[in-house]
PDB file of N, CA and C in Angstrom:
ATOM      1  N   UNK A   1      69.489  59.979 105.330  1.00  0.00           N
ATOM      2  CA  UNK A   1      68.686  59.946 106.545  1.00  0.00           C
ATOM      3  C   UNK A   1      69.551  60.161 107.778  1.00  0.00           C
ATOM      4  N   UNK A   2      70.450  61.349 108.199  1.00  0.00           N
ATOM      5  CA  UNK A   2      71.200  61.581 109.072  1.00  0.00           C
ATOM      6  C   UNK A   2      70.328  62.420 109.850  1.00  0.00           C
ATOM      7  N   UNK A   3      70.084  61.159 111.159  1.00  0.00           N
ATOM      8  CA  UNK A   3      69.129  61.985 112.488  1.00  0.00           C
ATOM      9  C   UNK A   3      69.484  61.739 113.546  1.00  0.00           C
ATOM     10  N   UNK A   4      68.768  62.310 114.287  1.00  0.00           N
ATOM     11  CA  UNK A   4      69.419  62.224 115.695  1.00  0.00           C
ATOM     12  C   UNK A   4      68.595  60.319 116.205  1.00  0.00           C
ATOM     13  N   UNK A   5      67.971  59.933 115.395  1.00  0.00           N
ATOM     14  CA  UNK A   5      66.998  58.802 115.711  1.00  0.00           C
ATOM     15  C   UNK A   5      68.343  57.288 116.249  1.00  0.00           C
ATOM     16  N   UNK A   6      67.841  56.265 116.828  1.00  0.00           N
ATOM     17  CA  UNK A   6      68.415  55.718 117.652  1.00  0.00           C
ATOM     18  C   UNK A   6      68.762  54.619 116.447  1.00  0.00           C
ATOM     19  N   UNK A   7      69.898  54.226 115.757  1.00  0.00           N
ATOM     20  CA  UNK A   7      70.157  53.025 115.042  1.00  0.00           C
ATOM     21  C   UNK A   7      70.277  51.658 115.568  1.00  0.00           C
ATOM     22  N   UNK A   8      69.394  50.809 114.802  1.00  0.00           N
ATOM     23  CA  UNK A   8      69.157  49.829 115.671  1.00  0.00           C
ATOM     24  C   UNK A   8      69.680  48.717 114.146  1.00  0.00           C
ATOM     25  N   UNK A   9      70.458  48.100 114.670  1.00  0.00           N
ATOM     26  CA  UNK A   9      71.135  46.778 113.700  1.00  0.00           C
ATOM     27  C   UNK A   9      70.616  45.412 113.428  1.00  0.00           C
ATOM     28  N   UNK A  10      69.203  45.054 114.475  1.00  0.00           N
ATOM     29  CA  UNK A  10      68.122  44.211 114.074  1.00  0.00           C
ATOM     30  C   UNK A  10      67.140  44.727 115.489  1.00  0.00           C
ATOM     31  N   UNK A  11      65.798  44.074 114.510  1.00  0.00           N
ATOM     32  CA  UNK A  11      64.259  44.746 115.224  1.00  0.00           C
ATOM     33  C   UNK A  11      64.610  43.970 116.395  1.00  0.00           C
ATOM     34  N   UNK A  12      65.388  43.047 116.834  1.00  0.00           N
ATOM     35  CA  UNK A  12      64.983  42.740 118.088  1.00  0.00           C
ATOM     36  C   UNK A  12      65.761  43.640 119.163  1.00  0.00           C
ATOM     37  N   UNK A  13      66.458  44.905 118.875  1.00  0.00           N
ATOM     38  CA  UNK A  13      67.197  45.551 119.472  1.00  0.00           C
ATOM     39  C   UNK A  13      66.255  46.706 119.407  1.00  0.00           C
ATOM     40  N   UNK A  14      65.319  46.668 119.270  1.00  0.00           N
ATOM     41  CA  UNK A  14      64.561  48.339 119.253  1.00  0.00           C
ATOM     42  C   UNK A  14      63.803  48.339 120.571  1.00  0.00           C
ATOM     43  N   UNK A  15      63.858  50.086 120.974  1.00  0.00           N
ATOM     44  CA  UNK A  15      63.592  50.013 122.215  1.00  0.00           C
ATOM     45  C   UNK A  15      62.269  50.168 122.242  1.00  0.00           C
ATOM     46  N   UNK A  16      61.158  50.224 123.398  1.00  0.00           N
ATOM     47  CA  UNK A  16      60.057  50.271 123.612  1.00  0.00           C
ATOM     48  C   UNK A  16      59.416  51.314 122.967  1.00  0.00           C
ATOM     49  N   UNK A  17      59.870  52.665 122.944  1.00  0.00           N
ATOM     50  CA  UNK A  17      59.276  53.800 122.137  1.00  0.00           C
ATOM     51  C   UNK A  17      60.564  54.713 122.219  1.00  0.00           C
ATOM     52  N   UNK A  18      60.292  55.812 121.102  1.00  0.00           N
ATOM     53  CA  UNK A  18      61.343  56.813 120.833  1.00  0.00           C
ATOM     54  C   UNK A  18      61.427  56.735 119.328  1.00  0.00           C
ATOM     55  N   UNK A  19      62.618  57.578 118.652  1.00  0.00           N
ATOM     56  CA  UNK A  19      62.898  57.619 116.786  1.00  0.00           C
ATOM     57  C   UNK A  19      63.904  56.863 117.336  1.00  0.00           C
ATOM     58  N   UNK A  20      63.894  55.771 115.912  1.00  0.00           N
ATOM     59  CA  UNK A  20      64.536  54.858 115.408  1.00  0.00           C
ATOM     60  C   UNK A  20      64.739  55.191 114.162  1.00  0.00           C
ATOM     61  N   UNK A  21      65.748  54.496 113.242  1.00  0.00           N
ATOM     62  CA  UNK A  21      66.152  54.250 112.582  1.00  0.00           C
ATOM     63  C   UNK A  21      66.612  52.876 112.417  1.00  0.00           C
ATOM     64  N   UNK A  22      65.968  52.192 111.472  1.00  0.00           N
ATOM     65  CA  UNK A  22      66.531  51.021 111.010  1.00  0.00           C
ATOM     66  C   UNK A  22      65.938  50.116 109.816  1.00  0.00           C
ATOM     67  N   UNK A  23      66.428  48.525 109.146  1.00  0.00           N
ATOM     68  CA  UNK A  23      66.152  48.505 108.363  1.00  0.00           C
ATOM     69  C   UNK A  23      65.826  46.830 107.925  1.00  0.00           C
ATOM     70  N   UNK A  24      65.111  46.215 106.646  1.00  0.00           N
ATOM     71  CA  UNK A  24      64.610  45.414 107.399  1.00  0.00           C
ATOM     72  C   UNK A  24      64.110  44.833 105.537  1.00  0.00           C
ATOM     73  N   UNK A  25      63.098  43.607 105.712  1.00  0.00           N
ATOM     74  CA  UNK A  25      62.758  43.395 104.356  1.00  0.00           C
ATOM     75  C   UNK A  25      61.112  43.459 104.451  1.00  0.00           C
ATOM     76  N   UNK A  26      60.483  44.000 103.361  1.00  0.00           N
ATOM     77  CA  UNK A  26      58.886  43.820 103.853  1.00  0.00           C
ATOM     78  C   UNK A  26      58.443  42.415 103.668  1.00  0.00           C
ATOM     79  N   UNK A  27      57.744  41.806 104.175  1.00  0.00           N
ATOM     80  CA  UNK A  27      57.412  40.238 104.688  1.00  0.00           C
ATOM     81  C   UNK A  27      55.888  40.259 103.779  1.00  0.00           C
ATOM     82  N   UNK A  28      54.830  41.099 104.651  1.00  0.00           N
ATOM     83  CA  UNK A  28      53.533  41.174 104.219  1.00  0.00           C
ATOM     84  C   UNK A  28      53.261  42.506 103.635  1.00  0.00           C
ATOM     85  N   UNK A  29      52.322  42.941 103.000  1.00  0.00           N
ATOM     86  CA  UNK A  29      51.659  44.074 103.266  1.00  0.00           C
ATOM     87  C   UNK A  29      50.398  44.040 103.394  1.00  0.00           C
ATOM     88  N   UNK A  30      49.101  44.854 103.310  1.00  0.00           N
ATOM     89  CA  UNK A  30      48.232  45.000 103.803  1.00  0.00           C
ATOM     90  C   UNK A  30      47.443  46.704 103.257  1.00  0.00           C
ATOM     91  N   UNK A  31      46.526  46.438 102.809  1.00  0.00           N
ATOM     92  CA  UNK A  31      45.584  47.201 102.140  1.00  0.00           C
ATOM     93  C   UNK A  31      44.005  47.007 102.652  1.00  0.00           C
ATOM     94  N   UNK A  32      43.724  48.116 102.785  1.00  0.00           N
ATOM     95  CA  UNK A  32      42.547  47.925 103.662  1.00  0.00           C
ATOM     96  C   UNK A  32      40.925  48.094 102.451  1.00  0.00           C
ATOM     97  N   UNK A  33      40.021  47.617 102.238  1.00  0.00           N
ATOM     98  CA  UNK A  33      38.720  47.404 101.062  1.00  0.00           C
ATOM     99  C   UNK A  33      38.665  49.371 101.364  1.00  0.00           C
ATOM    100  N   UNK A  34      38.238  49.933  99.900  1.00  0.00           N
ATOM    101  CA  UNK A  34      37.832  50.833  99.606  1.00  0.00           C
ATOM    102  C   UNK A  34      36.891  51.828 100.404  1.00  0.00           C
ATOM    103  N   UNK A  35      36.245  50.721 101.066  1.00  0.00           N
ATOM    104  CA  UNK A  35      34.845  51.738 101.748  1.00  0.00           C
ATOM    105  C   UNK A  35      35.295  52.152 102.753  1.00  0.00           C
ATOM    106  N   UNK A  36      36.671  51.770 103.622  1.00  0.00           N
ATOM    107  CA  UNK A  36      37.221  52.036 104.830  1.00  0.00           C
ATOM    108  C   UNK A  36      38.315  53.283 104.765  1.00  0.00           C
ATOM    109  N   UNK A  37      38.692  53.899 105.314  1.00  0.00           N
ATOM    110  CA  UNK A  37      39.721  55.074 105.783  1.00  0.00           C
ATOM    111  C   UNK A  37      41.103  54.257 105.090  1.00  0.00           C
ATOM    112  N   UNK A  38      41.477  55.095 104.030  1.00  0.00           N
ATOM    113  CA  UNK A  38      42.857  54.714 103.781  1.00  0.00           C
ATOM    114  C   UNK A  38      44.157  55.010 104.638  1.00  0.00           C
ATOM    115  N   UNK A  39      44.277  53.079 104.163  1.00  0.00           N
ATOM    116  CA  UNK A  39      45.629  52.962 105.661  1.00  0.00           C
ATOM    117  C   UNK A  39      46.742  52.021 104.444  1.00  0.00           C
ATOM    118  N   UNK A  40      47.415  52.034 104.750  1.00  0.00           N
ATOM    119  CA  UNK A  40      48.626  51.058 103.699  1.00  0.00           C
ATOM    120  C   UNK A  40      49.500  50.421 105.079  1.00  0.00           C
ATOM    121  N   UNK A  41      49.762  49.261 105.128  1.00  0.00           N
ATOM    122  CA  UNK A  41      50.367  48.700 105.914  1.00  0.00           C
ATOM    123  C   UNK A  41      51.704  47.472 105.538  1.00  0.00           C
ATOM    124  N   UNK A  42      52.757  47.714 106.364  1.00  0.00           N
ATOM    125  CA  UNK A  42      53.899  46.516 105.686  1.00  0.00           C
ATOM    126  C   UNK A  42      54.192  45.938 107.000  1.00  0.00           C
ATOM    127  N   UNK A  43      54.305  44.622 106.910  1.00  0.00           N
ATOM    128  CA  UNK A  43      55.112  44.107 108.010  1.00  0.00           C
ATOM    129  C   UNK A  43      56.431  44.058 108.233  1.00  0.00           C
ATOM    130  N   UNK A  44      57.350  44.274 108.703  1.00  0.00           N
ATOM    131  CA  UNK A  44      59.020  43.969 107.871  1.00  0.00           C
ATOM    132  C   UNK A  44      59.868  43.271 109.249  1.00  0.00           C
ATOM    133  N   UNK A  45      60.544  42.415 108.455  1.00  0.00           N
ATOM    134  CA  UNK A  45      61.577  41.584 109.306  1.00  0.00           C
ATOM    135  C   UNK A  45      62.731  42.028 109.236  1.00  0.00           C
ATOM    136  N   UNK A  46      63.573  41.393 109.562  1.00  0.00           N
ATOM    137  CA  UNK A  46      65.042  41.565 109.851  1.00  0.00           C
ATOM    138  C   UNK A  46      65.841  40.877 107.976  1.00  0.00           C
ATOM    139  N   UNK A  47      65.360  39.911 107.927  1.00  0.00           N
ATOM    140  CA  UNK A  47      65.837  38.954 107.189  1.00  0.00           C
ATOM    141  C   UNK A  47      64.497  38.406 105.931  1.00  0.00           C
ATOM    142  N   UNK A  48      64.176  37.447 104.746  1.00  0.00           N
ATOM    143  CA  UNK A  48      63.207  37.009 104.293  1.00  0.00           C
ATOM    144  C   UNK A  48      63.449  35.618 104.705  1.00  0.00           C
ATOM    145  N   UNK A  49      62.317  35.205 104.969  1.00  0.00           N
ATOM    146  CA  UNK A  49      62.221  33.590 105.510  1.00  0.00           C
ATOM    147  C   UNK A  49      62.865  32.805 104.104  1.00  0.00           C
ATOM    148  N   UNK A  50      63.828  32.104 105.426  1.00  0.00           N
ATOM    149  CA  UNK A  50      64.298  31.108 103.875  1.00  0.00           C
ATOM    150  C   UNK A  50      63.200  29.851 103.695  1.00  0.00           C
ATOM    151  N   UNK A  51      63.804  29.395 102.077  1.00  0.00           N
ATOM    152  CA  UNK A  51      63.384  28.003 101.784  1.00  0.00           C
ATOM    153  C   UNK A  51      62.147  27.012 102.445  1.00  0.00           C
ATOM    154  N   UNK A  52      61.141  26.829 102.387  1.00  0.00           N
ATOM    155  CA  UNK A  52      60.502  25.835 103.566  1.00  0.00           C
ATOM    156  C   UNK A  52      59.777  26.695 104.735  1.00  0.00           C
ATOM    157  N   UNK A  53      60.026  28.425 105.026  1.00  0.00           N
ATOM    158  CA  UNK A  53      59.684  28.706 106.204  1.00  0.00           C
ATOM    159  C   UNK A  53      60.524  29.166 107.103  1.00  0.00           C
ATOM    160  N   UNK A  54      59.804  30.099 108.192  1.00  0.00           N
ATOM    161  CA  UNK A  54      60.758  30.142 109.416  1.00  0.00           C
ATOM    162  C   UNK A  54      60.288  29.191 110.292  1.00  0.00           C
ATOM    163  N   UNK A  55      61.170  28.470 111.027  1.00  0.00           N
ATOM    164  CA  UNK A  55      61.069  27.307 111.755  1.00  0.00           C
ATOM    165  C   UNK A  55      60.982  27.709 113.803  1.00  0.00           C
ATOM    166  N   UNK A  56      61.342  29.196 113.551  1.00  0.00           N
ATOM    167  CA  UNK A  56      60.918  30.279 114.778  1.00  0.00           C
ATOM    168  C   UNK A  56      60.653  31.914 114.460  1.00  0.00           C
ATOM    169  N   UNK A  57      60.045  32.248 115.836  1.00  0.00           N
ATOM    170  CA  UNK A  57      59.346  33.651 115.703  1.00  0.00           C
ATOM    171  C   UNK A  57      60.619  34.871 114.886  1.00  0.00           C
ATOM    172  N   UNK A  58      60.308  35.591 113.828  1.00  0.00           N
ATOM    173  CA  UNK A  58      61.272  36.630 113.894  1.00  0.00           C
ATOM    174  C   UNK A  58      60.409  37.814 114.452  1.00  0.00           C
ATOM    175  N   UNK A  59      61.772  38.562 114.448  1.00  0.00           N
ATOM    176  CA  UNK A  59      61.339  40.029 114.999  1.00  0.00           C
ATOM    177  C   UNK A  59      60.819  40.288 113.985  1.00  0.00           C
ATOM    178  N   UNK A  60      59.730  41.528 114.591  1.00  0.00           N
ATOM    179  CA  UNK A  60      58.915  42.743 113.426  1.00  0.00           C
ATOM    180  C   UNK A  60      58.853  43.547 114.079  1.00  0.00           C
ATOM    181  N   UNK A  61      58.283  44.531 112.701  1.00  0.00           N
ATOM    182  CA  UNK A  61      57.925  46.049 112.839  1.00  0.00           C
ATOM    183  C   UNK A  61      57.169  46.226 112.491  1.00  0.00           C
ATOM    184  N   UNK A  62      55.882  46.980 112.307  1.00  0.00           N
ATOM    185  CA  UNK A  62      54.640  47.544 111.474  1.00  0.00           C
ATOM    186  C   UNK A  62      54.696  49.071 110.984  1.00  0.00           C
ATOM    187  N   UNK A  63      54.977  49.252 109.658  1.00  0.00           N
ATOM    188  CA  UNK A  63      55.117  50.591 109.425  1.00  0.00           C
ATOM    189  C   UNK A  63      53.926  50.836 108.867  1.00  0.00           C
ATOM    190  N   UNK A  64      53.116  51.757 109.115  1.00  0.00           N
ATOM    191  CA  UNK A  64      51.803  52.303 108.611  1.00  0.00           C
ATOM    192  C   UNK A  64      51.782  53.845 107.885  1.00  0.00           C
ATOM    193  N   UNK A  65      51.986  53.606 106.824  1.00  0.00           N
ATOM    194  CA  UNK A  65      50.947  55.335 106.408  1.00  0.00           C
ATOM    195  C   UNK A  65      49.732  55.551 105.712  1.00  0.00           C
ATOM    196  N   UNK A  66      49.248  56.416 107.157  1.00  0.00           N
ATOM    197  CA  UNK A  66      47.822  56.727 107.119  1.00  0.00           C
ATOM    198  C   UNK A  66      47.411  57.648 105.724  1.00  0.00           C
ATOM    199  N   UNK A  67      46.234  57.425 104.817  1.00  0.00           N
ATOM    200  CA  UNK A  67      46.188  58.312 104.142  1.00  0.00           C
ATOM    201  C   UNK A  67      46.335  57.894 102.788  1.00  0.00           C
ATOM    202  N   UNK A  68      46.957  56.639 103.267  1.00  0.00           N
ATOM    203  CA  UNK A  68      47.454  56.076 101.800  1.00  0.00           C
ATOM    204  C   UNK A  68      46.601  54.424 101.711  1.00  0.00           C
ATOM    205  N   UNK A  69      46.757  54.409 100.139  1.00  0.00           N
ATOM    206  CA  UNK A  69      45.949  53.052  99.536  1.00  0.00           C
ATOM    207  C   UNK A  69      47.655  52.368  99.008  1.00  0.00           C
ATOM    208  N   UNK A  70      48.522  53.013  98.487  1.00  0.00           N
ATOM    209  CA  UNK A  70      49.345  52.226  98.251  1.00  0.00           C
ATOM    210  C   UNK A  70      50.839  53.130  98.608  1.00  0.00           C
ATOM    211  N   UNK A  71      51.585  52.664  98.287  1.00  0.00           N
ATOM    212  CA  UNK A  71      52.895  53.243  98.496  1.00  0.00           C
ATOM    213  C   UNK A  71      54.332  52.813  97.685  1.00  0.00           C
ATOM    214  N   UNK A  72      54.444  53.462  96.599  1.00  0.00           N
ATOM    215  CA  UNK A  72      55.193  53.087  95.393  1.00  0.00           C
ATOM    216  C   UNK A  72      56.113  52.323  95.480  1.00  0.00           C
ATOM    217  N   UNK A  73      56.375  51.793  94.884  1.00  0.00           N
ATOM    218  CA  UNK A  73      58.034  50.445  95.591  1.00  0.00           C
ATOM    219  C   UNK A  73      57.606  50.011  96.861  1.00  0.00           C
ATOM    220  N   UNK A  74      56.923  49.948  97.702  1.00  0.00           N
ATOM    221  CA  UNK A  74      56.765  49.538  98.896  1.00  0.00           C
ATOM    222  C   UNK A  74      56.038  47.791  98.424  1.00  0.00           C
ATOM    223  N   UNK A  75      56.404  46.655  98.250  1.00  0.00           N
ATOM    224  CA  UNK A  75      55.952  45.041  98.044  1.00  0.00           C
ATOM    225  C   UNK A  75      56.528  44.173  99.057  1.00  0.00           C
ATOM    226  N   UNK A  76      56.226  43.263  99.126  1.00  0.00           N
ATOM    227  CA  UNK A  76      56.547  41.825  99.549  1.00  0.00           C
ATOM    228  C   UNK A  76      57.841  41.808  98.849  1.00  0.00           C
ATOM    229  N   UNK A  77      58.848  42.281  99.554  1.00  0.00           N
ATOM    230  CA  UNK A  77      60.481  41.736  99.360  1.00  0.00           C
ATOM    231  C   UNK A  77      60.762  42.676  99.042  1.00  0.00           C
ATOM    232  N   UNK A  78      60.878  43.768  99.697  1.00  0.00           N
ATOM    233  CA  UNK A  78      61.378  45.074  99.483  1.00  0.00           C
ATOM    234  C   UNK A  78      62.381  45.411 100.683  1.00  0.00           C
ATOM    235  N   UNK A  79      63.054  45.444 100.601  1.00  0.00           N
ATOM    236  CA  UNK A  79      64.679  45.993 101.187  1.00  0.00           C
ATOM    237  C   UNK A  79      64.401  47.625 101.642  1.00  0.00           C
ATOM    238  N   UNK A  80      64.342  47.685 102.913  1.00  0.00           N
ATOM    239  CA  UNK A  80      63.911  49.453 103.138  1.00  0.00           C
ATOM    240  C   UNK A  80      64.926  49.641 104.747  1.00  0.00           C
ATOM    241  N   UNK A  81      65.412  50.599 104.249  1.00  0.00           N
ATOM    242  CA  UNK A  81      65.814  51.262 105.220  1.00  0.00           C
ATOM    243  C   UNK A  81      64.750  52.570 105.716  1.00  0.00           C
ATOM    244  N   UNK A  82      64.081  52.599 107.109  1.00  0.00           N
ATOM    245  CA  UNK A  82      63.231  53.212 107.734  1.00  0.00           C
ATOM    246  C   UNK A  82      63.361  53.784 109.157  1.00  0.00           C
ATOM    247  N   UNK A  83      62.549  55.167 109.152  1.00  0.00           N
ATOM    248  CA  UNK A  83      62.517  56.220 110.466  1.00  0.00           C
ATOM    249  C   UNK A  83      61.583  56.603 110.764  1.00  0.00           C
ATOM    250  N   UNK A  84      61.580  56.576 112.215  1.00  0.00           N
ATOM    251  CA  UNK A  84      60.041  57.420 112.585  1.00  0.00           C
ATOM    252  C   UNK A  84      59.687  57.328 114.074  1.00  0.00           C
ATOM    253  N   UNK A  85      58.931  57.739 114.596  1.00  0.00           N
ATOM    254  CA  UNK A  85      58.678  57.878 115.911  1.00  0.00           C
ATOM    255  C   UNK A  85      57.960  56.504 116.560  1.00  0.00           C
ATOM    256  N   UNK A  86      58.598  55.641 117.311  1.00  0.00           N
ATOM    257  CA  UNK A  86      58.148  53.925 117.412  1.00  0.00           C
ATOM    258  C   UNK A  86      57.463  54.003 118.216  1.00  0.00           C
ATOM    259  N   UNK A  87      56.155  53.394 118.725  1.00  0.00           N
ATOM    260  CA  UNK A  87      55.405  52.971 119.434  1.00  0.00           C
ATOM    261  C   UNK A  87      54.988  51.079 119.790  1.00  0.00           C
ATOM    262  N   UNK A  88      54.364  51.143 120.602  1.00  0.00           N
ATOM    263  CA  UNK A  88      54.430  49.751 120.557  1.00  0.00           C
ATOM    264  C   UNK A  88      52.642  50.023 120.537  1.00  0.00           C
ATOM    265  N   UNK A  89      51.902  49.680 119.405  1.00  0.00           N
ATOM    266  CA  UNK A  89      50.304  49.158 119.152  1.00  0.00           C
ATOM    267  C   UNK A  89      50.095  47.875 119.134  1.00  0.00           C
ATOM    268  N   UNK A  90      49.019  47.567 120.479  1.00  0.00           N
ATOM    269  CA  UNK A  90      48.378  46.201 120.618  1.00  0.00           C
ATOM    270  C   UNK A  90      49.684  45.281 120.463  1.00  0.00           C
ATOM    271  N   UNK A  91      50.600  45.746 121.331  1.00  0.00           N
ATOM    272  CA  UNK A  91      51.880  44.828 121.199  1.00  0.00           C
ATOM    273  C   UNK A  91      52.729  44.400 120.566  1.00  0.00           C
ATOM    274  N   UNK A  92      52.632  45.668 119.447  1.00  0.00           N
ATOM    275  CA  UNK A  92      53.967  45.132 118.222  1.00  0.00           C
ATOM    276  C   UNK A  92      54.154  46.468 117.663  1.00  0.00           C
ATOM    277  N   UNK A  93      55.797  46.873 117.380  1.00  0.00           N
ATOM    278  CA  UNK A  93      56.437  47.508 117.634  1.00  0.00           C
ATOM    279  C   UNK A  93      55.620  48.229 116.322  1.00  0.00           C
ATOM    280  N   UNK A  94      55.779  49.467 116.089  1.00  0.00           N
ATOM    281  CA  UNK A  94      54.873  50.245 114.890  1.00  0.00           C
ATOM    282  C   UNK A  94      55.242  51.513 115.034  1.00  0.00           C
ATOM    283  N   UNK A  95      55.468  51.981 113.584  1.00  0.00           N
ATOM    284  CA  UNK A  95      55.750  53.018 112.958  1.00  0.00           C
ATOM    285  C   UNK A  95      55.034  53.980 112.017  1.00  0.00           C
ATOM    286  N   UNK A  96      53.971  54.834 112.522  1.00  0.00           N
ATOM    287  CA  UNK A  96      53.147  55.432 111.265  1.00  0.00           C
ATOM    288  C   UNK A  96      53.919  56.258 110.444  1.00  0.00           C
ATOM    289  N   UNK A  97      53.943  56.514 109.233  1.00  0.00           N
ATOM    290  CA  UNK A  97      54.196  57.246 108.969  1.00  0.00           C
ATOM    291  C   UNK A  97      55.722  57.647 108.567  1.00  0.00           C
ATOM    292  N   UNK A  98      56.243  56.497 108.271  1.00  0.00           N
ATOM    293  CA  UNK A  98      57.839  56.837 108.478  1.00  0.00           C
ATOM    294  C   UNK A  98      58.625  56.970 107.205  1.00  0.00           C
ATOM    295  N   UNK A  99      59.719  57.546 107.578  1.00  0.00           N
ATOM    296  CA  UNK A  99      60.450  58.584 106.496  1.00  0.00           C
ATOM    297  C   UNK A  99      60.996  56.626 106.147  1.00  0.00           C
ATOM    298  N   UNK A 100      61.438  56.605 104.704  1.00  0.00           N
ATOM    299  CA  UNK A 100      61.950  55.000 103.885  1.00  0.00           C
ATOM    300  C   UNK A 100      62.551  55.582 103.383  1.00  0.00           C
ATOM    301  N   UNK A 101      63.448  54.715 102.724  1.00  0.00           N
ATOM    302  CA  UNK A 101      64.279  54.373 101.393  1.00  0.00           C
ATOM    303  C   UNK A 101      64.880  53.131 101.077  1.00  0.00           C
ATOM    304  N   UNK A 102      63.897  52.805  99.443  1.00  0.00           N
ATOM    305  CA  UNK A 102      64.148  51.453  99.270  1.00  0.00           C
ATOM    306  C   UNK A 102      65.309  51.050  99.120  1.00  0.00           C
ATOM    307  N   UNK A 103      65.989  50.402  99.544  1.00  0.00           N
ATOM    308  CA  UNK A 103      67.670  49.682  98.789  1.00  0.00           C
ATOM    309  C   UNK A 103      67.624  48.578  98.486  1.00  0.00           C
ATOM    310  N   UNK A 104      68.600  48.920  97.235  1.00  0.00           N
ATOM    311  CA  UNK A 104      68.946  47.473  96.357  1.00  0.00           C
ATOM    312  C   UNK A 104      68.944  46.287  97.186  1.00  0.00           C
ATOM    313  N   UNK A 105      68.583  45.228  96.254  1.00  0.00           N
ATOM    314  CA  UNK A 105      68.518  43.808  97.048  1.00  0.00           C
ATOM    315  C   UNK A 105      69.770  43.561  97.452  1.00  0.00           C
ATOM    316  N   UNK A 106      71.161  43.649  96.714  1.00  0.00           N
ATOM    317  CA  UNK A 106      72.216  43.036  97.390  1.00  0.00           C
ATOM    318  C   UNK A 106      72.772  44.615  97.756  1.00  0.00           C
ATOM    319  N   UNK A 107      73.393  44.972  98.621  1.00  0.00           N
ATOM    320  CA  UNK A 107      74.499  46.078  98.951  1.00  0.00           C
ATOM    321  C   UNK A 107      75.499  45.138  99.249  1.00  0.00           C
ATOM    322  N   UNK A 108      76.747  46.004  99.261  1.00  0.00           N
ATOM    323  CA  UNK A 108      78.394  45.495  99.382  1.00  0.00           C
ATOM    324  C   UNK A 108      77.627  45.786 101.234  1.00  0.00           C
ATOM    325  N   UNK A 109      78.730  45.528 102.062  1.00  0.00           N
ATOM    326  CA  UNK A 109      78.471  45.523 103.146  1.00  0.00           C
ATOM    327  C   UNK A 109      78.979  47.315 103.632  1.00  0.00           C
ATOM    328  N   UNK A 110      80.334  47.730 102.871  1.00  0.00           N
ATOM    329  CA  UNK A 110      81.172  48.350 103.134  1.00  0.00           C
ATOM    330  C   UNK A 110      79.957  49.642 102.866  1.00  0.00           C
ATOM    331  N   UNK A 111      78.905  49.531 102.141  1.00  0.00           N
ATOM    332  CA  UNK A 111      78.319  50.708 101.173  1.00  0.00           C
ATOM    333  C   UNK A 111      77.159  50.523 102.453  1.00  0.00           C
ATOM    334  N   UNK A 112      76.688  49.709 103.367  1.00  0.00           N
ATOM    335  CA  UNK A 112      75.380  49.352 104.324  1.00  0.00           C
ATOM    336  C   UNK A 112      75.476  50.154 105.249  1.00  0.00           C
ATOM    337  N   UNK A 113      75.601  51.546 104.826  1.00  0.00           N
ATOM    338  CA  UNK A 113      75.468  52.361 106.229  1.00  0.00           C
ATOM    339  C   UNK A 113      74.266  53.506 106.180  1.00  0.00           C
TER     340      UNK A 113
END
């Protein structure tokens, strides 16, 4: 994924709009009932809430692709590195449509680029 898009090292560093690049764990996802316009939706954090909860707000992102009912490897605890043109919808930072790639749960740090 070598772009000209803006690398950002946690969601709370992403700017208001523009391509980004960055990466994150999926938290929720979200599937919309059959009779409605297929939408597939993930929430993704920085980090997965430890043990007990988060005990404060983390940053997010909303990556959406339209069109879709599901999105293969895309679950609840999925490790993704992600790109795409950012907007901010109804006040939270969102991504339709964006170029992923899942990565392994642990990486060496040296290999995290």
């Amino acid at each position: 994924m070598a772009t000209d898009a803006e690398q950002c090292s946690a969601l709370s560093q992403l700017p208001p709009r523009g391509r980004v690049q960055a990466r994150g764990f999926v938290e929720h996802i979200r599937i919309l009932p059959g009779v409605q316009a297929p939408v597939f939706t993930a929430g993704v954090v920085d980090a997965p809430a430890p043990p007990g909860g988060r005990r404060a707000p983390a940053s997010r992102i909303r990556l959406v692709w339209t069109g879709q009912r599901r999105v293969p490897g895309i679950e609840a605890g999925t490790r993704l590195r992600f790109e795409g043109m950012l907007a901010q919808v109804d006040g939270v930072p969102t991504i339709y449509n964006p170029r992923y790639e899942i990565l392994p749960e642990h990486e060496h740090p040296l290999e995290d680029t």
